[in-house]
C-alpha atoms as a PDB file:
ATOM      1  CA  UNK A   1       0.000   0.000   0.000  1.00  0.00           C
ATOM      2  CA  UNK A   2       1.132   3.297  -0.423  1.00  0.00           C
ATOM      3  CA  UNK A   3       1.336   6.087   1.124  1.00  0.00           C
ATOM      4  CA  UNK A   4      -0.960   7.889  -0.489  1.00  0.00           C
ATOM      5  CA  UNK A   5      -3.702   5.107  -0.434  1.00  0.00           C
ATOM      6  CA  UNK A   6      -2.783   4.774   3.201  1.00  0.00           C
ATOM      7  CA  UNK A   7      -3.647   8.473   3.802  1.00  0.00           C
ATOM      8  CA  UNK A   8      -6.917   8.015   1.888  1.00  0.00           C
ATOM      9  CA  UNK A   9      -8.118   4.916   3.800  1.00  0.00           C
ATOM     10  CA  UNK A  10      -7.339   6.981   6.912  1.00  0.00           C
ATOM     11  CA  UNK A  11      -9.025   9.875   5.989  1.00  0.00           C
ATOM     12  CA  UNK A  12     -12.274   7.458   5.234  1.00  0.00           C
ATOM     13  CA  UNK A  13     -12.369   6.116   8.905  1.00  0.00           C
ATOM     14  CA  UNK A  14     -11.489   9.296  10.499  1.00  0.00           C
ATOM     15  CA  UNK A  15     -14.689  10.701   8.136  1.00  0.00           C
ATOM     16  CA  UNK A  16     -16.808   7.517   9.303  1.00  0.00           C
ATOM     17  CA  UNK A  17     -15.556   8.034  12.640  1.00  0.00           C
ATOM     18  CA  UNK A  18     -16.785  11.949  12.601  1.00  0.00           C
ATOM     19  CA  UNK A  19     -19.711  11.116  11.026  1.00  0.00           C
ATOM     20  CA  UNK A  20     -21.074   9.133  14.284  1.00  0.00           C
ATOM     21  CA  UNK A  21     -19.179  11.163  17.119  1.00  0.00           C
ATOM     22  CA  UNK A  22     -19.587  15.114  15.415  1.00  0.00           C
ATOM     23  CA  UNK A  23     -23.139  15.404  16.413  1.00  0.00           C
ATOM     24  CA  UNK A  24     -23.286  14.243  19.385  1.00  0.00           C
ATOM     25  CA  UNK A  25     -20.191  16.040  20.789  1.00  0.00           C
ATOM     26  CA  UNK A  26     -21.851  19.247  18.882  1.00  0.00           C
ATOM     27  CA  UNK A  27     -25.204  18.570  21.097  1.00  0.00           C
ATOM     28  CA  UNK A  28     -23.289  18.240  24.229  1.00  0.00           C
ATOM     29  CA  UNK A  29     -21.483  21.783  23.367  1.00  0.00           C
ATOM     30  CA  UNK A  30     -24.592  23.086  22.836  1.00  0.00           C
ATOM     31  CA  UNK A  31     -26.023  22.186  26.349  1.00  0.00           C
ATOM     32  CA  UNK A  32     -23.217  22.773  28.369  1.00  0.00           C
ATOM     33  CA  UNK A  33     -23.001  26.449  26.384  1.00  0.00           C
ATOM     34  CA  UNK A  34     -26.461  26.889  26.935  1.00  0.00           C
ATOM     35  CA  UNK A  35     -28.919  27.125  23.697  1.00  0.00           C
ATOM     36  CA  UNK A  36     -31.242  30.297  23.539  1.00  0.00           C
ATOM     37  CA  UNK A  37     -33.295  30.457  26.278  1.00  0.00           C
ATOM     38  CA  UNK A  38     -36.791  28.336  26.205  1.00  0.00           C
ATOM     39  CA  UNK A  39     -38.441  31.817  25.444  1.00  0.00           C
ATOM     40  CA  UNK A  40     -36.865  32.705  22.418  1.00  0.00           C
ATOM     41  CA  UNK A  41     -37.566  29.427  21.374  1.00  0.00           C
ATOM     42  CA  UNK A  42     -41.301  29.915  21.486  1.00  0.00           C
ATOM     43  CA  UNK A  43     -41.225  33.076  20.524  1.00  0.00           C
ATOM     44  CA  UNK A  44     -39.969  32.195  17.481  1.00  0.00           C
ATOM     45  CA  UNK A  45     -42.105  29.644  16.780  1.00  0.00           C
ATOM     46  CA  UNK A  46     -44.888  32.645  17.514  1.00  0.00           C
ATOM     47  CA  UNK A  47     -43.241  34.849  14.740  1.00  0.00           C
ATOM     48  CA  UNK A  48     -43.208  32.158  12.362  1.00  0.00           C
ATOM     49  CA  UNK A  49     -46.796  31.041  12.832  1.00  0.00           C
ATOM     50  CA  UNK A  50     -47.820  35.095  12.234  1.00  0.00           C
ATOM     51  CA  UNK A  51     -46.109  34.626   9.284  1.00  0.00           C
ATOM     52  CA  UNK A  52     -47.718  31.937   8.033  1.00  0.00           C
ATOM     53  CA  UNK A  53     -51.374  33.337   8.892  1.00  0.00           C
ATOM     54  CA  UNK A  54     -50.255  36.559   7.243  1.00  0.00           C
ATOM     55  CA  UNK A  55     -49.368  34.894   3.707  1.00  0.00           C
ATOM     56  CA  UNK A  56     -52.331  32.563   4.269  1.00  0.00           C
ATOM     57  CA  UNK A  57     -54.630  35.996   4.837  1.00  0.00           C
ATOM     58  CA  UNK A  58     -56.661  34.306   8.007  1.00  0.00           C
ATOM     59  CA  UNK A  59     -57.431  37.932   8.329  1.00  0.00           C
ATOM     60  CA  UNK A  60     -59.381  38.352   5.397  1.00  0.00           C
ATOM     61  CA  UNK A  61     -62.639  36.194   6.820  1.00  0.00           C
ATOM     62  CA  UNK A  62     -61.581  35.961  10.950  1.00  0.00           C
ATOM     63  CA  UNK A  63     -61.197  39.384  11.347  1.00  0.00           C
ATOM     64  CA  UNK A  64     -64.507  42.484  11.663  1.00  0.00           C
ATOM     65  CA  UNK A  65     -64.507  44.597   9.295  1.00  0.00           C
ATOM     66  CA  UNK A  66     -62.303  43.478   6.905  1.00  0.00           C
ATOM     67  CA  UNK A  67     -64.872  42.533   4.018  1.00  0.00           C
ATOM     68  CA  UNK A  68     -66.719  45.998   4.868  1.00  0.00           C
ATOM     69  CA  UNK A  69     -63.174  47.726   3.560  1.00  0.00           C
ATOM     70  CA  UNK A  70     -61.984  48.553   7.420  1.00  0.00           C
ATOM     71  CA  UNK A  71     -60.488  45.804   8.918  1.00  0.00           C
ATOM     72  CA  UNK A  72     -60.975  46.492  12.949  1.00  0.00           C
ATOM     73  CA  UNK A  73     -57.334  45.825  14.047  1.00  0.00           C
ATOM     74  CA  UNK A  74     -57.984  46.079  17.793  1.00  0.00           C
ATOM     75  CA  UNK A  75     -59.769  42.859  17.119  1.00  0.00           C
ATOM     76  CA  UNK A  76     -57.508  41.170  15.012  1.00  0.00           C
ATOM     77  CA  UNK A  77     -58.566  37.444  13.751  1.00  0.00           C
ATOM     78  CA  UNK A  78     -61.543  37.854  16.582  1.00  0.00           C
ATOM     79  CA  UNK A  79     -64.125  36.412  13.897  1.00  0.00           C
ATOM     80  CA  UNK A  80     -66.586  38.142  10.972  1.00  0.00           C
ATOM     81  CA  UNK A  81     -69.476  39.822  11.331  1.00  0.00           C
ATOM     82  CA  UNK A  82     -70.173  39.229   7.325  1.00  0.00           C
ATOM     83  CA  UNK A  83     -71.158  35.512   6.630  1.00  0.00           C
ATOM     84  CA  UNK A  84     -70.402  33.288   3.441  1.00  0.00           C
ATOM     85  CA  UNK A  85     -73.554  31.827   2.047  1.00  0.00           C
ATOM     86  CA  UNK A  86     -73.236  28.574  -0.006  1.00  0.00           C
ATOM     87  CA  UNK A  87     -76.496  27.433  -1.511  1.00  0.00           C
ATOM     88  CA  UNK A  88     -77.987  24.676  -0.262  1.00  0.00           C
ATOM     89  CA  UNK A  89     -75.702  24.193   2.482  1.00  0.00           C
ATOM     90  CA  UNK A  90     -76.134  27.775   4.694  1.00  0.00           C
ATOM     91  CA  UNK A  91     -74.445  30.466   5.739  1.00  0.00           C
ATOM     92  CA  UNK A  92     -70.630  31.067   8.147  1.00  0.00           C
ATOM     93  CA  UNK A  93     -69.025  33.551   9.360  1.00  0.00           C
ATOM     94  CA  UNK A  94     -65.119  33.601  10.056  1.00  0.00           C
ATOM     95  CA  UNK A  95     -64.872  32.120  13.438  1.00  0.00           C
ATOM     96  CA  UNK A  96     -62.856  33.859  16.200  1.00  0.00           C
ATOM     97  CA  UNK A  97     -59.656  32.644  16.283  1.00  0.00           C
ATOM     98  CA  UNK A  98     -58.363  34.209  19.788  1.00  0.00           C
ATOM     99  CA  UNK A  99     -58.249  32.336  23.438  1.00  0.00           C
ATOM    100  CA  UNK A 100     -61.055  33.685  24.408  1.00  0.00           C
ATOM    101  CA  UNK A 101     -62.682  30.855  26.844  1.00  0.00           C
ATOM    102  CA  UNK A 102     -66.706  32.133  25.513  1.00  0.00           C
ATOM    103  CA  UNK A 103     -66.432  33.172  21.768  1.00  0.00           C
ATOM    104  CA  UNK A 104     -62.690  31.828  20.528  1.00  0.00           C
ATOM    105  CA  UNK A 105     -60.094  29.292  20.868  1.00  0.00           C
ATOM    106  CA  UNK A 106     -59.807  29.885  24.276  1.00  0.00           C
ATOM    107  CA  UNK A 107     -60.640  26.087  25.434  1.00  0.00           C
ATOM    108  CA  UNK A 108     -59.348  24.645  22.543  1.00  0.00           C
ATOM    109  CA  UNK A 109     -55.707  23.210  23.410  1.00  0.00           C
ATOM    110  CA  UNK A 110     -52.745  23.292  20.143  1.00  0.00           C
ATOM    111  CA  UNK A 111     -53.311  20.434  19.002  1.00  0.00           C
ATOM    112  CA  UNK A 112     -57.542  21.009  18.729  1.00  0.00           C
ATOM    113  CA  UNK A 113     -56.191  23.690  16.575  1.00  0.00           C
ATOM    114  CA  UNK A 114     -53.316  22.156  14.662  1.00  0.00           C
ATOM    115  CA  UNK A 115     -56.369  19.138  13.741  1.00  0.00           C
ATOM    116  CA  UNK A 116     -58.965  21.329  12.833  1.00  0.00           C
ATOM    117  CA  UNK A 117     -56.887  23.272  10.244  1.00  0.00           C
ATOM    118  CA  UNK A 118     -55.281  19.849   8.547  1.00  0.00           C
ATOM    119  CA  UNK A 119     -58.430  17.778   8.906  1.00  0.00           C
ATOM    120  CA  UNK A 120     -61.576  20.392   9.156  1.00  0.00           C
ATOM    121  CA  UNK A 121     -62.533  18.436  12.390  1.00  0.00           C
ATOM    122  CA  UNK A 122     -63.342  20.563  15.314  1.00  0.00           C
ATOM    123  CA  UNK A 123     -62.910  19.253  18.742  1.00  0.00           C
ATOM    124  CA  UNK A 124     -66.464  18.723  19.397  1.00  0.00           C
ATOM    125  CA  UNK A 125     -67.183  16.361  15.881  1.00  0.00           C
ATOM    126  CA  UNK A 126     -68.623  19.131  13.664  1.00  0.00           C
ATOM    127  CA  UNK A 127     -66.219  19.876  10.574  1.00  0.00           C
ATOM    128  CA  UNK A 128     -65.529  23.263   9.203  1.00  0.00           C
ATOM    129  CA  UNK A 129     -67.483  25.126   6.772  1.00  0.00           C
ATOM    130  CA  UNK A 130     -66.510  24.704   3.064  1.00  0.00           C
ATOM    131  CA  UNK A 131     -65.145  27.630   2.633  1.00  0.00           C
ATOM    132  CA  UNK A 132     -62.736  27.451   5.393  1.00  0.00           C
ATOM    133  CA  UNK A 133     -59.365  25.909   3.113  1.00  0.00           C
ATOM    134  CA  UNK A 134     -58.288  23.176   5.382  1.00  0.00           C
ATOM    135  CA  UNK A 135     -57.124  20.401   2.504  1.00  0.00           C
ATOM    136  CA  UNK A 136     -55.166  22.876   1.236  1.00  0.00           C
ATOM    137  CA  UNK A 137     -53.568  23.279   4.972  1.00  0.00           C
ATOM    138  CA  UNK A 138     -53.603  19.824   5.714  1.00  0.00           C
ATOM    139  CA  UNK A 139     -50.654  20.102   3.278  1.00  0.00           C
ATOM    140  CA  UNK A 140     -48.630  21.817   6.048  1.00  0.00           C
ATOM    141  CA  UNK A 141     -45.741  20.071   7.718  1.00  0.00           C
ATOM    142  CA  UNK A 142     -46.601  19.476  11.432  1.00  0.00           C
ATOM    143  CA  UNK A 143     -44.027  22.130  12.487  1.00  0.00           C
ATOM    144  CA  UNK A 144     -45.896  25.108  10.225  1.00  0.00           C
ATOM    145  CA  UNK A 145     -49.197  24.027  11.925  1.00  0.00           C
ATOM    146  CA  UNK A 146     -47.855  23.872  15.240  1.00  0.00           C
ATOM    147  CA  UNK A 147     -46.466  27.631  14.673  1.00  0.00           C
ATOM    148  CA  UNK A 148     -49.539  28.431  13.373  1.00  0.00           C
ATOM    149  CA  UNK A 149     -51.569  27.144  16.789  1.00  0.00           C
ATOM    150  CA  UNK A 150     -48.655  28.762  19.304  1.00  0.00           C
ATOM    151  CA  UNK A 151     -49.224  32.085  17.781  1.00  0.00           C
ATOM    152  CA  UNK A 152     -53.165  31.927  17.524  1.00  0.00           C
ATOM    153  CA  UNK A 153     -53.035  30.626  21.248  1.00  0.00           C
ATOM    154  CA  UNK A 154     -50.507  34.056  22.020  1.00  0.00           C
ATOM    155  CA  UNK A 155     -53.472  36.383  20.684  1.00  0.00           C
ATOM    156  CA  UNK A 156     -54.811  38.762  23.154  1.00  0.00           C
ATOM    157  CA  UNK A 157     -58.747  37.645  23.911  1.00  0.00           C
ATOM    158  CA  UNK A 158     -61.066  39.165  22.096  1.00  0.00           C
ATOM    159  CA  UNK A 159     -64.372  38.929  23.127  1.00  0.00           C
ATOM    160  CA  UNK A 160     -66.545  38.773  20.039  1.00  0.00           C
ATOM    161  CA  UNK A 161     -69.161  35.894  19.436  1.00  0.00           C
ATOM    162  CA  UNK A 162     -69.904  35.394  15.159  1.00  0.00           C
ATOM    163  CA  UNK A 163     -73.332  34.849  14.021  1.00  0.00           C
ATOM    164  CA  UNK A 164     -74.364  31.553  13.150  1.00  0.00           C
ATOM    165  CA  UNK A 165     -73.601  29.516  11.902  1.00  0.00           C
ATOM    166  CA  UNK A 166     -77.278  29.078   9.215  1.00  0.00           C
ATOM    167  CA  UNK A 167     -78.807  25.993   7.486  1.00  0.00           C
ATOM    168  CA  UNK A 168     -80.449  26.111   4.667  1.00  0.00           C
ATOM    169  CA  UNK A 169     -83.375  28.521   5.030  1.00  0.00           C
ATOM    170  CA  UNK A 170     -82.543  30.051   8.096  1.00  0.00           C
ATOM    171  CA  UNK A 171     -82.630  33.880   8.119  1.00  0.00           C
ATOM    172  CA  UNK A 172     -79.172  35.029   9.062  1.00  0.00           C
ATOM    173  CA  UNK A 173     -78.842  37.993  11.295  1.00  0.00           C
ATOM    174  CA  UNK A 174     -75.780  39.916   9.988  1.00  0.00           C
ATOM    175  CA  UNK A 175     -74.015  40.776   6.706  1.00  0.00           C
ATOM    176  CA  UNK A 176     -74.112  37.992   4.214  1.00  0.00           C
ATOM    177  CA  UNK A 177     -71.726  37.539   1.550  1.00  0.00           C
ATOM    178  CA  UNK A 178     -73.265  34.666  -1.493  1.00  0.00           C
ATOM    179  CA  UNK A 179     -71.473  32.473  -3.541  1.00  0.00           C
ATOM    180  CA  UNK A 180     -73.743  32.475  -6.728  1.00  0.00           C
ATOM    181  CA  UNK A 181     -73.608  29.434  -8.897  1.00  0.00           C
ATOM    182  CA  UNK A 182     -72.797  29.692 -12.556  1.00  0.00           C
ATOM    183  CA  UNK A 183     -76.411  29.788 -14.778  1.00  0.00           C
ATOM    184  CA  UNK A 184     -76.515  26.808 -16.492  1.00  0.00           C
ATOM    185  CA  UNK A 185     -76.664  27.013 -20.331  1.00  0.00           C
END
């Protein structure tokens, strides 16, 4: 052998060798340094979750005001007063999506949330309204939709309770907003 294929079958243990001991000598640097504290942590995962609403526009239908051309802020995502009306099926409105314990999230824990926006399964049984986009959600790796619960769950409460929601027939009592089907030809 020489040298030079000495030095190369070397060079592949040591690289096996580093391979196997590297990360775990990098995570035991990392705990006796001290990683960022458990707060930053979280509050990252907050950040990233109100970035993911924001590009997903939650606030178009969960917040007042906002299909009336003046979204109320000071209630952000704390549910529509103007209600989506699919024929034959009824009428929603944009649920709140705070911790309030009465009209929002507020008793739901993450992973109520995290289900009901991959599957359109609320805790209690009853599934979403059509309109509400959850198989294109349920697309979300499980970190996006955890983010997405931790920084619903960080909302200030709003207190606001939605109308409805309406079967088919029912007289709803606030702004309505139709889906009209095509005429047929």
């Amino acid at each position: 052998m020489s040298i030079h294929d000495f030095g190369t079958a070397v060079t592949r243990v040591a690289s096996r060798a580093a391979r196997r001991v590297l990360p775990a000598a990098f995570a035991a640097l990392a705990a006796a340094i001290g990683s960022s504290p458990a707060g930053a942590a979280d509050s990252e995962l907050v950040e990233w979750g109100k970035y993911l609403v924001t590009i997903t526009s939650c606030t178009d239908c969960h917040t007042p005001g906002h299909f009336l051309g003046k979204p109320d802020m000071t209630r952000h995502l704390g549910g529509s007063e103007v209600g989506f009306e699919i024929p034959d099926v009824g009428v929603f409105y944009g649920p709140n999506l705070t911790p309030d314990e009465e009209t929002g999230l507020g008793r739901w824990s993450e992973r109520d949330i995290v289900t009901a926006i991959r599957t359109g399964r609320r805790p209690d049984g009853r599934i979403l309204a059509p309109v509400m986009p959850w198989p294109a959600l349920a697309k979300l790796t499980d970190s996006d939709a955890a983010a997405i619960a931790a920084y619903l769950k960080s909302l200030p409460p709003v207190s606001n309770k939605v109308p409805g929601p309406f079967g088919p027939g029912e007289a709803p009592t606030s702004f309505v907003m139709k889906i009209v089907a095509p005429a047929e030809k």
